[in-house]
N, C-alpha and C. Protein backbone atom coordinates (compact mmCIF):
# COMPACT_ATOMS: atom_id res chain seq x y z
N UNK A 1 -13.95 -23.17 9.12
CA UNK A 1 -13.60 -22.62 7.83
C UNK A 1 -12.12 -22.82 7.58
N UNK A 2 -12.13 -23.08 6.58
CA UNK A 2 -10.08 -23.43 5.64
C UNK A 2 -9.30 -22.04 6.08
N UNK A 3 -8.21 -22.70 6.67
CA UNK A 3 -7.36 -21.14 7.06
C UNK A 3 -7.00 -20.24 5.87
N UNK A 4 -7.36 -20.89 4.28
CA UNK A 4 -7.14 -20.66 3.25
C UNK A 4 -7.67 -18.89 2.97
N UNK A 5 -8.69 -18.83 3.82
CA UNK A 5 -9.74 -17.82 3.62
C UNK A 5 -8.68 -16.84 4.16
N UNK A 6 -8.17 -16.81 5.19
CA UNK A 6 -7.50 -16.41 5.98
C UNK A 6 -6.20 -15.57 5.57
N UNK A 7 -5.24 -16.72 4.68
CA UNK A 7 -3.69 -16.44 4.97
C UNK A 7 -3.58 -16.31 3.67
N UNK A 8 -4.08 -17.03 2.84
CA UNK A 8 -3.90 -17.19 1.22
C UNK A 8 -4.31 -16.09 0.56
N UNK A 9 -3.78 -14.62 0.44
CA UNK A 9 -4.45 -13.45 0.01
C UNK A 9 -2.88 -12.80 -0.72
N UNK A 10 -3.21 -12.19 -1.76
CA UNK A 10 -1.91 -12.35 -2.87
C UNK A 10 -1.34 -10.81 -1.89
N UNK A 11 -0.14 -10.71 -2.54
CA UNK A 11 0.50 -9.61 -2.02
C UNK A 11 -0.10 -8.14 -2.06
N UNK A 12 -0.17 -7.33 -1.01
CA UNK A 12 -0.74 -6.19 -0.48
C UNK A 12 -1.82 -6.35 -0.01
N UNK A 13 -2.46 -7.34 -0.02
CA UNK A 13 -3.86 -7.73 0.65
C UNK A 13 -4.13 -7.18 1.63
N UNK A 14 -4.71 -6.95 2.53
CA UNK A 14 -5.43 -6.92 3.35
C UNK A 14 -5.78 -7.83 4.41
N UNK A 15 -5.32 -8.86 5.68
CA UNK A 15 -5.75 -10.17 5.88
C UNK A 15 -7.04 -9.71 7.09
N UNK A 16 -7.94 -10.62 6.98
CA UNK A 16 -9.26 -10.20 7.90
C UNK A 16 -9.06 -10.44 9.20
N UNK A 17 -9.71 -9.41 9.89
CA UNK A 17 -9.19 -10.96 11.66
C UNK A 17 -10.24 -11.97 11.93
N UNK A 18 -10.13 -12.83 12.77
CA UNK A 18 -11.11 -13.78 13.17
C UNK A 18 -12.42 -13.16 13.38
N UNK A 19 -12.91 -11.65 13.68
CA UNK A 19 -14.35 -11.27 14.10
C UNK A 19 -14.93 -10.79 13.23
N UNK A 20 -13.84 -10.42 11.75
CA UNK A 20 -14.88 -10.15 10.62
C UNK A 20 -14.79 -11.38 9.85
N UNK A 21 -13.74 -12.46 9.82
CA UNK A 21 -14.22 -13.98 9.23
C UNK A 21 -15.65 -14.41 9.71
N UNK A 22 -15.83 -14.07 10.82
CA UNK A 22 -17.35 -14.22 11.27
C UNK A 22 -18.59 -13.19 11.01
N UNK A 23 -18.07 -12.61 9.94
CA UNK A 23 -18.86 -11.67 9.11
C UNK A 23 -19.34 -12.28 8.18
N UNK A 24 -19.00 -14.02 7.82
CA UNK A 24 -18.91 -14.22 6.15
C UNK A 24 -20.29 -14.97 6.20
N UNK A 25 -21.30 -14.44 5.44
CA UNK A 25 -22.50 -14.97 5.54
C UNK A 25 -22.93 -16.41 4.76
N UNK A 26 -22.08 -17.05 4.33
CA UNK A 26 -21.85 -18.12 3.46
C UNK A 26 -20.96 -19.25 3.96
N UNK A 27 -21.29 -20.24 4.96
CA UNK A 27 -20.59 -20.83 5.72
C UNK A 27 -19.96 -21.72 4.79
N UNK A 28 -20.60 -22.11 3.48
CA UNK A 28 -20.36 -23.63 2.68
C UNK A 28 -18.68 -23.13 1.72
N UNK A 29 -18.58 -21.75 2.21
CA UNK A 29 -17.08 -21.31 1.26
C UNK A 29 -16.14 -22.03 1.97
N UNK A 30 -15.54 -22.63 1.14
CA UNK A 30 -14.02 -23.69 2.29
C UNK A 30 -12.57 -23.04 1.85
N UNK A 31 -12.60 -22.71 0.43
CA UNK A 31 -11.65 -21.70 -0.08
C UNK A 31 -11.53 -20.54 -0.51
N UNK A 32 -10.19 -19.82 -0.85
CA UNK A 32 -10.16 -18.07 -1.17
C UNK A 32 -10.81 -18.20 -2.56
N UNK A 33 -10.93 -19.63 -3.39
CA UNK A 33 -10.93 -19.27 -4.94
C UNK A 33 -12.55 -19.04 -4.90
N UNK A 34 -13.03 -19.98 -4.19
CA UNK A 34 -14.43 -20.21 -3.99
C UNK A 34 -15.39 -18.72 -3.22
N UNK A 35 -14.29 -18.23 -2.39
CA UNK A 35 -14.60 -16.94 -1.74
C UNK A 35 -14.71 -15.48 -2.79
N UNK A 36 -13.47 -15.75 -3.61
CA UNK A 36 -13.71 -14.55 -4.85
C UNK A 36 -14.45 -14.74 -6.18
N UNK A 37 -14.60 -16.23 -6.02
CA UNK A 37 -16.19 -15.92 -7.03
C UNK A 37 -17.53 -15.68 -6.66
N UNK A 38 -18.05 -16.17 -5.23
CA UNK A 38 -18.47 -14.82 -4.69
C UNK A 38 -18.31 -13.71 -4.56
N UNK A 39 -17.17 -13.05 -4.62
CA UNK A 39 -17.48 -12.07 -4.66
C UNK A 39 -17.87 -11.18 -5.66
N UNK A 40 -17.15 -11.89 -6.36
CA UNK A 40 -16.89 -11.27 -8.17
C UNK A 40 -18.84 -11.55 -8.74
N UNK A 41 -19.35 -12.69 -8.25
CA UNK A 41 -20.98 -12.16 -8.22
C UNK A 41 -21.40 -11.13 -7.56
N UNK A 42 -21.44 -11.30 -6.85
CA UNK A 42 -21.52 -9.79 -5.88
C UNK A 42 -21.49 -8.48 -6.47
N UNK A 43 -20.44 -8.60 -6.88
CA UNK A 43 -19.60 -7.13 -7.28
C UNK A 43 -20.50 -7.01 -8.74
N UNK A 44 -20.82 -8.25 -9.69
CA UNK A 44 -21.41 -8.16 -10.51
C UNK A 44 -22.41 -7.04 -10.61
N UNK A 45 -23.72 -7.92 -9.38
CA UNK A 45 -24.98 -7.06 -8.87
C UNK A 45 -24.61 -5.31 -8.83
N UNK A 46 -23.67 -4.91 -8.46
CA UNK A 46 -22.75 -3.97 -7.93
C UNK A 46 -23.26 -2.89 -8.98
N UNK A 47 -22.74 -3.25 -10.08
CA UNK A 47 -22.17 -2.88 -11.71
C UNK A 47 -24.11 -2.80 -12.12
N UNK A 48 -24.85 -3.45 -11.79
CA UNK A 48 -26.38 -3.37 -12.58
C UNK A 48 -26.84 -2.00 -11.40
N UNK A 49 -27.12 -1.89 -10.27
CA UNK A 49 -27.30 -0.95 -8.88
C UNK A 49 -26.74 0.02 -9.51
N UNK A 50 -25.37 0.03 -9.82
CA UNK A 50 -24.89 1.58 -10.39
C UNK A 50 -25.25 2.40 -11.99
N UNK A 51 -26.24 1.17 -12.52
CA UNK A 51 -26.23 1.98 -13.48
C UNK A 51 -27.98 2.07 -13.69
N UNK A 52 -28.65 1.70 -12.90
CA UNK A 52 -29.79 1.80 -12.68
C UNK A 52 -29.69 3.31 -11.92
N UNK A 53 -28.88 3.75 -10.64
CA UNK A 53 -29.28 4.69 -9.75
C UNK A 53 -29.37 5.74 -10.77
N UNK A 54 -30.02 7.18 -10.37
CA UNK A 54 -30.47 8.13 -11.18
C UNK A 54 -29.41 9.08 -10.53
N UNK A 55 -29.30 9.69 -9.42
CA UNK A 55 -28.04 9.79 -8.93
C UNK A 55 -26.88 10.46 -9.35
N UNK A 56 -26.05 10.58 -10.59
CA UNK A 56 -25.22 10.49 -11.35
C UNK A 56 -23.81 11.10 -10.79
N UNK A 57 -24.20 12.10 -9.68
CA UNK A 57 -23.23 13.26 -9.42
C UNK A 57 -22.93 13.22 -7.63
N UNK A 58 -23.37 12.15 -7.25
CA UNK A 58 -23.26 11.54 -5.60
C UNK A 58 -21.81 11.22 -5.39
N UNK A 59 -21.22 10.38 -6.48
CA UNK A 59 -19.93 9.70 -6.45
C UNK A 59 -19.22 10.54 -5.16
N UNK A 60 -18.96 11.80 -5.25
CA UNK A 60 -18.19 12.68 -4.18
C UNK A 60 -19.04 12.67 -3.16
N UNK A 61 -19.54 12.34 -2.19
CA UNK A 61 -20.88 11.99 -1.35
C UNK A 61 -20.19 10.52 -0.47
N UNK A 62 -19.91 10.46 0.66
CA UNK A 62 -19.30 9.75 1.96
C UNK A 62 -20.31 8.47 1.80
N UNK A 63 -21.74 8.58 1.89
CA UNK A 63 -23.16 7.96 1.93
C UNK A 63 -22.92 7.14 0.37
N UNK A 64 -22.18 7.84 -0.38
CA UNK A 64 -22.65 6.69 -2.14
C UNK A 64 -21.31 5.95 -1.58
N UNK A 65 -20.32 6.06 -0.54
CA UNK A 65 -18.82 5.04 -1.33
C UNK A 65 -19.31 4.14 -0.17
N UNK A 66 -20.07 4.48 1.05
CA UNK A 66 -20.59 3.53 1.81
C UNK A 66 -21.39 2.66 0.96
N UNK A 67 -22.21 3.12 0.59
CA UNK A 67 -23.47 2.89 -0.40
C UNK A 67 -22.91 1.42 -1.21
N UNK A 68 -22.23 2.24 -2.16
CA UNK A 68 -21.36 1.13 -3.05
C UNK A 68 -20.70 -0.09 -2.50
N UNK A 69 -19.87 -0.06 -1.65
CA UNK A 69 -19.14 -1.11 -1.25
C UNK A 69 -20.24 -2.06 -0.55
N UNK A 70 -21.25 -1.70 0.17
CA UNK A 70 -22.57 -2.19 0.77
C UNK A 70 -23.15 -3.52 -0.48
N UNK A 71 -23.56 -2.64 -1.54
CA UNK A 71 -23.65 -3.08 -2.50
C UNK A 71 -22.87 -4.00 -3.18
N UNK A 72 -21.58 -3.73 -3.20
CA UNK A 72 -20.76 -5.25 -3.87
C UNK A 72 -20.14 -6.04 -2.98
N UNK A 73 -20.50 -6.22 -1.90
CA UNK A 73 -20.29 -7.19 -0.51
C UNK A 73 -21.39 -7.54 0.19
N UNK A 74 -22.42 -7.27 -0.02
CA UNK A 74 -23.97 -7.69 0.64
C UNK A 74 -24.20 -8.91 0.89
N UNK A 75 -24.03 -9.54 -0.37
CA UNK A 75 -24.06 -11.13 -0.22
C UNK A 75 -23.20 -12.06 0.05
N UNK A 76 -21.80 -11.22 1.05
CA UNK A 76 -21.07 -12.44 1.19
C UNK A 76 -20.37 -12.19 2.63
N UNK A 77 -20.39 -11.03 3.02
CA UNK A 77 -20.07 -10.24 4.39
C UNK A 77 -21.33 -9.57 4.99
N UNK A 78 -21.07 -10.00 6.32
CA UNK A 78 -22.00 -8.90 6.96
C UNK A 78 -21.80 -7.93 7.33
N UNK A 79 -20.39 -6.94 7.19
CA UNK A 79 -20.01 -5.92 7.97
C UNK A 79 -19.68 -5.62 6.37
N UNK A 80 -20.28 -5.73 5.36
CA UNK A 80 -20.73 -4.81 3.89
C UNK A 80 -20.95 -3.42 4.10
N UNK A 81 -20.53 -2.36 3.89
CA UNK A 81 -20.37 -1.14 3.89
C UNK A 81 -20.33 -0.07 5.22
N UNK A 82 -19.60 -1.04 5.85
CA UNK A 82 -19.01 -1.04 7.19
C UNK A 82 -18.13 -0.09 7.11
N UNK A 83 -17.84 0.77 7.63
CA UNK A 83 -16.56 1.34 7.97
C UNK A 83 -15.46 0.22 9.30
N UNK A 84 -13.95 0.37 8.94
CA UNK A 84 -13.81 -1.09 9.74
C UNK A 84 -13.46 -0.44 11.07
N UNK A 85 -13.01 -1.46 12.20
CA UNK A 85 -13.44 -1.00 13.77
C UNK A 85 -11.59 -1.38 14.37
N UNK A 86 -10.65 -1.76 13.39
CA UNK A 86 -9.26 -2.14 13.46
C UNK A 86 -8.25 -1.80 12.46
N UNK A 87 -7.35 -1.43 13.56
CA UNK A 87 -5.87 -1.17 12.51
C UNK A 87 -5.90 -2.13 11.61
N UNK A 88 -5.44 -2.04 9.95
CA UNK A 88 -4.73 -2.84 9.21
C UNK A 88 -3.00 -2.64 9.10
N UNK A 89 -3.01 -3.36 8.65
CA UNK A 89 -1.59 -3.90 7.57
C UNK A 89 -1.07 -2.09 7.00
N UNK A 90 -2.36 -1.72 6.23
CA UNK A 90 -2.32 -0.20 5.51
C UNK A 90 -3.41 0.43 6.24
N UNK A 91 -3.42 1.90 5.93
CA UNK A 91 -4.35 2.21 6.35
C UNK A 91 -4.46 3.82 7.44
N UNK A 92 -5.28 4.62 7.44
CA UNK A 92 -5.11 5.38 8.86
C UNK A 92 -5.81 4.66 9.57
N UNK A 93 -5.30 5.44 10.99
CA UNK A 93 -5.95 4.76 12.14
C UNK A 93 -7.57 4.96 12.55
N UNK A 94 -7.88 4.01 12.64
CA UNK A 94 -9.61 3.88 12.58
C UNK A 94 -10.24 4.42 12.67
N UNK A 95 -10.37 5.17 14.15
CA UNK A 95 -11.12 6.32 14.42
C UNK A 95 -11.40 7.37 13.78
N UNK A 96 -10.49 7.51 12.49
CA UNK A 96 -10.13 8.62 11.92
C UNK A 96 -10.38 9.17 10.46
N UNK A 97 -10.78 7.95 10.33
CA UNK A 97 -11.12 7.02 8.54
C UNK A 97 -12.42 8.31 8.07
N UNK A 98 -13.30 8.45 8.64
CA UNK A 98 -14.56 9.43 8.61
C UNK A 98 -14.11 11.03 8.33
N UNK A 99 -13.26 11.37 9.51
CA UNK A 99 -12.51 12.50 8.58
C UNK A 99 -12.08 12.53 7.50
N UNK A 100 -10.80 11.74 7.32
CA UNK A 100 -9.92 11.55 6.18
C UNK A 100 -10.60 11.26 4.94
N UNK A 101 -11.83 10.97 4.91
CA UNK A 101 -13.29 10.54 3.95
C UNK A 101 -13.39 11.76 3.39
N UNK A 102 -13.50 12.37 4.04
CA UNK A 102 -14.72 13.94 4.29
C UNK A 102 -13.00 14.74 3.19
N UNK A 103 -12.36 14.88 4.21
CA UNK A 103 -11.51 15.38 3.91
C UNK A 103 -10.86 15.23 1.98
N UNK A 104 -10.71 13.82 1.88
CA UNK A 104 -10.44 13.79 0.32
C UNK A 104 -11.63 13.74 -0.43
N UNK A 105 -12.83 13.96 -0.30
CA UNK A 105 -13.83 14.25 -0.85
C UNK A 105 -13.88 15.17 -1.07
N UNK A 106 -13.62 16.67 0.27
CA UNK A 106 -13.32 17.94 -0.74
C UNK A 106 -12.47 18.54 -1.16
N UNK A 107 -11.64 17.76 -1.20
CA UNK A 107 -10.04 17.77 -2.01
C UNK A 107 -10.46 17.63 -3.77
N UNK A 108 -11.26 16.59 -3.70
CA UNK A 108 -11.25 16.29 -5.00
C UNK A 108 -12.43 17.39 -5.65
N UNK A 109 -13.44 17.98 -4.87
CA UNK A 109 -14.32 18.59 -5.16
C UNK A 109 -13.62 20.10 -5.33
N UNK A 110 -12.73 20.56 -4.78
CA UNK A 110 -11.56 21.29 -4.88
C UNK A 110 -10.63 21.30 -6.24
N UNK A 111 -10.30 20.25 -6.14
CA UNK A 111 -8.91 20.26 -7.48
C UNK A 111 -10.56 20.16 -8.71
N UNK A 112 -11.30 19.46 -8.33
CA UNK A 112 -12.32 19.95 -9.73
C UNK A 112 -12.81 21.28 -10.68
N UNK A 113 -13.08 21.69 -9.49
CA UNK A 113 -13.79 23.44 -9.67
C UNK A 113 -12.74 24.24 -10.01
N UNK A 114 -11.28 23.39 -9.75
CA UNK A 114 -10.32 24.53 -10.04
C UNK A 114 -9.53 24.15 -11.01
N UNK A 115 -9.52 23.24 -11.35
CA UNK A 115 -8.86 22.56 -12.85
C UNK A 115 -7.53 22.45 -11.99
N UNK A 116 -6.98 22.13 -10.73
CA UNK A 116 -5.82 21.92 -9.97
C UNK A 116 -5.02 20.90 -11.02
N UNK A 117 -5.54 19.50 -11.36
CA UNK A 117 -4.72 18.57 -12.25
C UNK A 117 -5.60 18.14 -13.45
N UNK A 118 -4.69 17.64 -14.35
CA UNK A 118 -5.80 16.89 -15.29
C UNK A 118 -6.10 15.82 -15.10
N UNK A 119 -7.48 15.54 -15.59
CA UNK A 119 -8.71 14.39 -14.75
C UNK A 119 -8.12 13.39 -14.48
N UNK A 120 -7.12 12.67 -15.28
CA UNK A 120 -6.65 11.04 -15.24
C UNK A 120 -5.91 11.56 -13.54
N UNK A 121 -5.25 12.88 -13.74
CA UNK A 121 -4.42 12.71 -12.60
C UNK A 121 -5.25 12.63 -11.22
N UNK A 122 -6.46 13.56 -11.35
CA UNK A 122 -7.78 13.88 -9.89
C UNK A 122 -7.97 12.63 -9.99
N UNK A 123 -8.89 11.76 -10.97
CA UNK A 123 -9.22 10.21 -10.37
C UNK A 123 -7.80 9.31 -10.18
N UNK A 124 -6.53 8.91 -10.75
CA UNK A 124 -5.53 8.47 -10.06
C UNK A 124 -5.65 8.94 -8.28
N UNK A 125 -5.13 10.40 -8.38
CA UNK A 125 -5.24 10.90 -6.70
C UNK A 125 -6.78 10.36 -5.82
N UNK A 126 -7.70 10.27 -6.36
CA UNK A 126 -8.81 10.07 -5.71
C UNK A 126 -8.87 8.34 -5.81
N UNK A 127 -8.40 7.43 -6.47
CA UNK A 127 -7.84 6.37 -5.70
C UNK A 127 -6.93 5.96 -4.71
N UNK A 128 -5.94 6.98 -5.24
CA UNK A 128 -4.76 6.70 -4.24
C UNK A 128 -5.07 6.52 -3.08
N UNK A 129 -6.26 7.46 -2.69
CA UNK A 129 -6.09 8.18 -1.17
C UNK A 129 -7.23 7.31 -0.97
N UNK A 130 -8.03 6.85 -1.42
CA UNK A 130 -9.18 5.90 -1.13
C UNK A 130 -8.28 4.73 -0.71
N UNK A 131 -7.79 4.03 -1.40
CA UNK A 131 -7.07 2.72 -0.82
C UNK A 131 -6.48 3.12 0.44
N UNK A 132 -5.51 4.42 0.43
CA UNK A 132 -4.51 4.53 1.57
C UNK A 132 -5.32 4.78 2.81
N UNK A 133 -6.69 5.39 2.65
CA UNK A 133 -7.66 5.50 3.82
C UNK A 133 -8.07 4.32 4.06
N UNK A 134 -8.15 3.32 3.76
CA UNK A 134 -8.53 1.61 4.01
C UNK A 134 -10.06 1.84 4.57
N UNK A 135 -11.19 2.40 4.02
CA UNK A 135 -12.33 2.67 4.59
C UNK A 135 -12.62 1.52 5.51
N UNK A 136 -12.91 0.12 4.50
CA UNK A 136 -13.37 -0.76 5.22
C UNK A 136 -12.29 -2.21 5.26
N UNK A 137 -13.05 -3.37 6.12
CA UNK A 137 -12.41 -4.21 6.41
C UNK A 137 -11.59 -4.78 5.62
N UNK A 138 -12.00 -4.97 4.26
CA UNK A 138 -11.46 -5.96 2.91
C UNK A 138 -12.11 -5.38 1.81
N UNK A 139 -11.70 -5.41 0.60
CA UNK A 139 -12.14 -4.98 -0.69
C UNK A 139 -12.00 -3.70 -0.83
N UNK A 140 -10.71 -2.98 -0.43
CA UNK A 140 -10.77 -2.04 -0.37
C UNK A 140 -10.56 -1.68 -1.80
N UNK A 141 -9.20 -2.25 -2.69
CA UNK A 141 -9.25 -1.92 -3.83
C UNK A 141 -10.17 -2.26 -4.94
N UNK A 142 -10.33 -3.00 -4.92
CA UNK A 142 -11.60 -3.32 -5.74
C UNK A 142 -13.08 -2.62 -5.60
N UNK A 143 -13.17 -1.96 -4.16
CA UNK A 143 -14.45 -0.34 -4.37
C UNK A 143 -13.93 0.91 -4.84
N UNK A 144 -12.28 1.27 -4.46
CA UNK A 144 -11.87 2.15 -4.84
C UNK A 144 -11.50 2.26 -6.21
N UNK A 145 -11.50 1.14 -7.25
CA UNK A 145 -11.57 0.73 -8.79
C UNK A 145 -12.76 1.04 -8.96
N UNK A 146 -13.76 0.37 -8.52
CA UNK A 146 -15.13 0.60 -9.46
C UNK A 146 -15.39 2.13 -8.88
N UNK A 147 -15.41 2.89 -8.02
CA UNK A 147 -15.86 4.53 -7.25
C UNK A 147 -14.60 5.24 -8.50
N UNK A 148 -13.65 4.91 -8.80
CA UNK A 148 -12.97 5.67 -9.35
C UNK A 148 -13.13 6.18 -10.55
N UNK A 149 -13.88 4.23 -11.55
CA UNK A 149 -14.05 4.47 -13.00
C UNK A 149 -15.68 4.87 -12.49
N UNK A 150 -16.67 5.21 -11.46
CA UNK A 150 -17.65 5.76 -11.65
C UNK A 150 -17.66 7.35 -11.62
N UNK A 151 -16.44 7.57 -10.65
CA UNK A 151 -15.95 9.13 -10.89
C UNK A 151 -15.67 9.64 -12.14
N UNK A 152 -14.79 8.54 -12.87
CA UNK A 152 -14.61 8.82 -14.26
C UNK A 152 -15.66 9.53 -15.12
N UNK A 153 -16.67 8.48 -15.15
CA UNK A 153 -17.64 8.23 -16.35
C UNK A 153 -18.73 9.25 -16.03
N UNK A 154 -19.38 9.31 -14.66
CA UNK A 154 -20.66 9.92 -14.26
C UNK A 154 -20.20 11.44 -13.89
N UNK A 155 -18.60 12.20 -13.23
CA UNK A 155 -18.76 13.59 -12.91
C UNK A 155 -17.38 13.71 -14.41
N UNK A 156 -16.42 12.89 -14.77
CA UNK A 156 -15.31 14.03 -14.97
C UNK A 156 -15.72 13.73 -16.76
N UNK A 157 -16.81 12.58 -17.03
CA UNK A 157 -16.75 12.39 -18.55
C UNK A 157 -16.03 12.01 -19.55
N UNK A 158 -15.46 10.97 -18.42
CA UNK A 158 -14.03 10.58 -19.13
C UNK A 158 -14.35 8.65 -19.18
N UNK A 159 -13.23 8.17 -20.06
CA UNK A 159 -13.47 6.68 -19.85
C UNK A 159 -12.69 6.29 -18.62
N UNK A 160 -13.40 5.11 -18.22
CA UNK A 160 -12.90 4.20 -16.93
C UNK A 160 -11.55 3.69 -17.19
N UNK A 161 -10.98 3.53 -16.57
CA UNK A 161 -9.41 3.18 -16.67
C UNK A 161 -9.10 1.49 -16.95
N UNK A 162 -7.97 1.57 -17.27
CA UNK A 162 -7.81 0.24 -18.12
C UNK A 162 -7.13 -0.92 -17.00
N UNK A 163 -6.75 -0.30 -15.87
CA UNK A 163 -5.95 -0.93 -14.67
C UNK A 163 -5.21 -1.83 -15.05
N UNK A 164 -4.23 -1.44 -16.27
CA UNK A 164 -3.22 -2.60 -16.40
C UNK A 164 -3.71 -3.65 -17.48
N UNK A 165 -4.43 -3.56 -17.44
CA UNK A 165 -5.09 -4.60 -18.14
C UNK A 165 -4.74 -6.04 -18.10
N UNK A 166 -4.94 -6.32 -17.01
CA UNK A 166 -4.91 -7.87 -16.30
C UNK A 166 -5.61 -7.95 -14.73
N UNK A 167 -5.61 -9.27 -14.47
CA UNK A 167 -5.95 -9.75 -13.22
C UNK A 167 -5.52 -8.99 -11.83
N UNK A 168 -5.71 -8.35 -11.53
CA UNK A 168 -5.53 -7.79 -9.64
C UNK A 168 -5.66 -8.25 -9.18
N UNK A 169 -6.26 -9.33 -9.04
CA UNK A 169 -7.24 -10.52 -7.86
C UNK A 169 -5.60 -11.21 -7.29
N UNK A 170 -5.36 -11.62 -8.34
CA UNK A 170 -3.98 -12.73 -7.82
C UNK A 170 -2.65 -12.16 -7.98
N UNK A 171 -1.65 -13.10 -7.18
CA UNK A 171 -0.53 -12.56 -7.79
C UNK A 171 -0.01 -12.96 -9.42
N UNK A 172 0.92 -11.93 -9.34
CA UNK A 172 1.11 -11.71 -10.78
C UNK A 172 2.02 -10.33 -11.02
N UNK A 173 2.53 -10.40 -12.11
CA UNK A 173 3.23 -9.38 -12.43
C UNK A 173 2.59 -8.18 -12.63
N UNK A 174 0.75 -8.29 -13.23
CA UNK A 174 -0.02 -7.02 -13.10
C UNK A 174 0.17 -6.46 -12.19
N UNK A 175 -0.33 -7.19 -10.92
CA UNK A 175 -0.99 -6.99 -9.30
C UNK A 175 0.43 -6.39 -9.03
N UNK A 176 1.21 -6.85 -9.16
CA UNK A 176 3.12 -6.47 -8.86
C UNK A 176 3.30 -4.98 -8.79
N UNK A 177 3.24 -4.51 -10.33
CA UNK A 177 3.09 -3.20 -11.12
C UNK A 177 2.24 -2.02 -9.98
N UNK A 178 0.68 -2.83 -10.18
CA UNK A 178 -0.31 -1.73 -9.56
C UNK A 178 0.32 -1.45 -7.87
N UNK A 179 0.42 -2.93 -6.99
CA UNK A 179 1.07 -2.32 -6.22
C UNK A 179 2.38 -1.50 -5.63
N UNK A 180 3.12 -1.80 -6.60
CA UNK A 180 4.53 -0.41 -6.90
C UNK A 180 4.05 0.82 -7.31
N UNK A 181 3.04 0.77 -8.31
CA UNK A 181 2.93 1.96 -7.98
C UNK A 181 2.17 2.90 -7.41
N UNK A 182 1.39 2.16 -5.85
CA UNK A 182 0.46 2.85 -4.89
C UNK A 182 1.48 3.21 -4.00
N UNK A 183 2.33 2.51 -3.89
CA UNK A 183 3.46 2.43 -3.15
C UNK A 183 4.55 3.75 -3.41
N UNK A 184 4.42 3.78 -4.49
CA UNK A 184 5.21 5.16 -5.25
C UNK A 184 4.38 6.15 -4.79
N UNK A 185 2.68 6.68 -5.09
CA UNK A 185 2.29 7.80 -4.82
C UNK A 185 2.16 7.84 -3.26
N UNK A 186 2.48 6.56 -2.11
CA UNK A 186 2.89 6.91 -0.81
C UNK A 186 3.44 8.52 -0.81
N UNK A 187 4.54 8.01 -1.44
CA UNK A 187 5.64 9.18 -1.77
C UNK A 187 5.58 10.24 -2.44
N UNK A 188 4.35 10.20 -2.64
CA UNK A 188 4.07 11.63 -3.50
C UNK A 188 4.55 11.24 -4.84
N UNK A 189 5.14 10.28 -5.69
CA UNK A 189 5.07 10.40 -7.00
C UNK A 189 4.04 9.50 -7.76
N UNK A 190 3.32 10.19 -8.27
CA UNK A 190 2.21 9.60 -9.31
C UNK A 190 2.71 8.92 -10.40
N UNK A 191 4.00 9.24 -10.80
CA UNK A 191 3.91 8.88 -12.22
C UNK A 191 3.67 6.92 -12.99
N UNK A 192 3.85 6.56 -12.12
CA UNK A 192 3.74 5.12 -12.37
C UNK A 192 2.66 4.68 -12.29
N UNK A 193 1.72 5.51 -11.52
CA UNK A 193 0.54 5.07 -10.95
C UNK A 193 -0.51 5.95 -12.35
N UNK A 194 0.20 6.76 -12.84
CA UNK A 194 -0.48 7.64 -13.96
C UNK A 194 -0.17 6.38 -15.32
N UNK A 195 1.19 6.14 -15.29
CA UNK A 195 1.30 5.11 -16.25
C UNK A 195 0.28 3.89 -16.26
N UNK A 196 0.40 3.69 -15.33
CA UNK A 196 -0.52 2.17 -15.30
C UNK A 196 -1.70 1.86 -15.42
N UNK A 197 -2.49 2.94 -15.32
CA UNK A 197 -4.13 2.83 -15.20
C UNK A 197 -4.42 3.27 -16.34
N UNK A 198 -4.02 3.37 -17.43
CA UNK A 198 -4.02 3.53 -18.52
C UNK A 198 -3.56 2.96 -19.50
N UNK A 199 -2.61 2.19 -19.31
CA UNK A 199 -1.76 0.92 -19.70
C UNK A 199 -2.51 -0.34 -20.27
């Protein structure tokens, strides 16, 4: 396989190691461009699964964000709704990912019942902490986008977020933005990260 798969991943990525490259169930992919339009089919299927399930109020549920990511990586990874088994780049430490799950799940089920923030701010925070938990191997932002605008739409009744309104996939001045400002609520300040997903 092209080391392309590998090294060629835009800034904040995620890079895979050699034992989940051997996860990729599609040997004939030789490049990353060729790799994310798989996926972006994938993820398609993803988007029909979620609006078929009956379900509506799972979103906060450990089993639906497994569920989901399972679902928009099925056909192109085999360790699809995997929780991952290695340190990243970002991320807590592995072992630990299952708590920290549990844990901002009833955080958010928490700041709900109690009107703690307003909604844009609970789903902002309930991405934040999804990416920064790095559940699984790769795609982390792109499950924690679609789990976020399904949090949106199916518990808080709100519209899905506008993420900038450009490309994330590549680099770019969008991708630039969004990652400054995940990088910002590191630090405890939201506000950029409130700006942008709405933007």
């Amino acid at each position: 396989m092209d080391d392309q798969i590998v090294f060629d991943e835009p800034e904040g990525a995620t890079p895979l190691d050699p034992d989940e490259i051997e996860g990729l169930l599609l040997p004939h992919i030789q490049t990353k461009a060729e790799l994310n339009r798989w996926e972006q089919d994938n993820i398609s299927q993803a988007y029909t699964w979620l609006e078929k399930r009956r379900n509506k109020e799972e979103v906060l549920n450990d089993e639906f964000l497994f569920k989901l990511h399972q679902k928009m990586f099925n056909k192109v990874w085999g360790w699809a709704g995997d929780v991952r088994l290695s340190n990243k780049n970002i991320g807590v430490d592995f072992p630990t990912i299952r708590t920290e799950l549990v844990q901002l799940l009833g955080d958010i089920q928490y700041w709900i019942n109690n009107e703690t923030y307003m909604l844009d701010e609970i789903a902002a925070r309930f991405h934040h902490r999804l990416v920064w938990i790095h559940v699984f191997p790769n795609g982390n932002g792109r499950h924690a986008r679609l789990a976020t605008d399904t949090l949106l739409v199916d518990v808080l009744k709100q519209e899905p977020f506008t993420w900038g309104n450009g490309n994330l996939y590549k680099d770019g001045e969008i991708r630039e933005m969004y990652i400054t400002a995940l990088r910002q609520a590191d630090q405890h300040n939201y506000d950029q990260l409130l700006a942008f997903i709405r933007s």
